[in-house]
Protein backbone atom coordinates (compact mmCIF):
# COMPACT_ATOMS: atom_id res chain seq x y z
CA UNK A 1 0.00 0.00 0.00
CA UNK A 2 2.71 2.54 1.31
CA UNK A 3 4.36 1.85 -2.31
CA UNK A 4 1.43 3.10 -4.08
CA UNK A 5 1.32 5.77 -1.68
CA UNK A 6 5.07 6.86 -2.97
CA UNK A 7 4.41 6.43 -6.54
CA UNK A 8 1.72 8.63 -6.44
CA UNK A 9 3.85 11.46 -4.48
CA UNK A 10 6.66 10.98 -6.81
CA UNK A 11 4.39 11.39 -9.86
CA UNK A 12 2.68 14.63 -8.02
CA UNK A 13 6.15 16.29 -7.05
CA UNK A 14 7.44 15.78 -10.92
CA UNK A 15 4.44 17.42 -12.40
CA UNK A 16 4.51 20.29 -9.66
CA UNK A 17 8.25 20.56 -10.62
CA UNK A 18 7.26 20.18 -14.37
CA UNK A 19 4.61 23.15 -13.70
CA UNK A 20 1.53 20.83 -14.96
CA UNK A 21 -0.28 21.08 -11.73
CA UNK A 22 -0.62 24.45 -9.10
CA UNK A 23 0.39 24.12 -6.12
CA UNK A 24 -2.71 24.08 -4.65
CA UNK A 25 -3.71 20.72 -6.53
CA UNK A 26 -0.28 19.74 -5.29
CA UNK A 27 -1.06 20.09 -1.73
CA UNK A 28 -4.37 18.80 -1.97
CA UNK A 29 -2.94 15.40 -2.72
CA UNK A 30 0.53 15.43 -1.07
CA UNK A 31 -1.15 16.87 2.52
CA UNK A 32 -3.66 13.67 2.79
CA UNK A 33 -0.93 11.21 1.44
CA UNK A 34 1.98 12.58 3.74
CA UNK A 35 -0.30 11.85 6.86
CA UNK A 36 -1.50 8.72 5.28
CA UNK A 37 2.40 7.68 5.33
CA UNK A 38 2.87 9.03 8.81
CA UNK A 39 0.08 6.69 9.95
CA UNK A 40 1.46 3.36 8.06
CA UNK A 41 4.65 3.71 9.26
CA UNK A 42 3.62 3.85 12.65
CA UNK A 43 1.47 1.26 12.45
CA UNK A 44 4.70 -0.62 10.97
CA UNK A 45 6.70 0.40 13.91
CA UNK A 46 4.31 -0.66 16.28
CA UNK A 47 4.08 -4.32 14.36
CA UNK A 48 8.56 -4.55 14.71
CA UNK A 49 7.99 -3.81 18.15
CA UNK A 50 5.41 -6.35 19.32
CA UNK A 51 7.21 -8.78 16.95
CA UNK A 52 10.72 -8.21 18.57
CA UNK A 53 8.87 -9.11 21.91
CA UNK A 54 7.68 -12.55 20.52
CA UNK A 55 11.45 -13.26 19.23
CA UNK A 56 12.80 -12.30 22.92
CA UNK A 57 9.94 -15.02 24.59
CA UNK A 58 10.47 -17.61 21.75
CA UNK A 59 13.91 -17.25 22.74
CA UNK A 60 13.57 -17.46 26.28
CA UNK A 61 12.16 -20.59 25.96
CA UNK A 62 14.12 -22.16 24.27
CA UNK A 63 16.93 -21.32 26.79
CA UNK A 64 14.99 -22.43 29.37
CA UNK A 65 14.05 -25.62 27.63
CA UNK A 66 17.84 -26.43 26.62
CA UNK A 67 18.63 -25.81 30.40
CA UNK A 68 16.15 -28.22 31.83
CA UNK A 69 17.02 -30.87 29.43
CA UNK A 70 20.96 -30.48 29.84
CA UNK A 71 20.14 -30.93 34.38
CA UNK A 72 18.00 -34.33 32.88
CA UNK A 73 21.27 -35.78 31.68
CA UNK A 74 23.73 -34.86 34.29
């Protein structure tokens, strides 16, 4: 989605550059896709986080696992 989101901005910035579309047109569509963009990434970041957690517990386990089985054999 957030690749769309850049395409489109790219596309808008070149034709402001260009001096096909005013700047007001400009805004109207950069504005609304620049917050959209804010909010993703977020979102994103938010998702790595909570994901980074899991990897920290999975591993955890597995220590903990790897411990009890290694006091089994002695």
């Amino acid at each position: 989605m957030s690749k769309y989101t850049s395409l489109i901005i790219a596309i808008t910035i070149t034709l402001f550059l260009l001096n096909k579309i005013t700047s007001i047109l400009f805004l109207i569509i950069f504005i609304p896709s620049s917050i959209f963009m804010l909010i993703f990434g977020i979102l994103e970041l938010k998702k790595a986080f909570k994901s980074d957690d899991e990897i920290k517990k999975h591993a955890l386990e597995i220590k903990n696992r790897n411990k009890n089985n290694t006091q089994k054999h002695n």
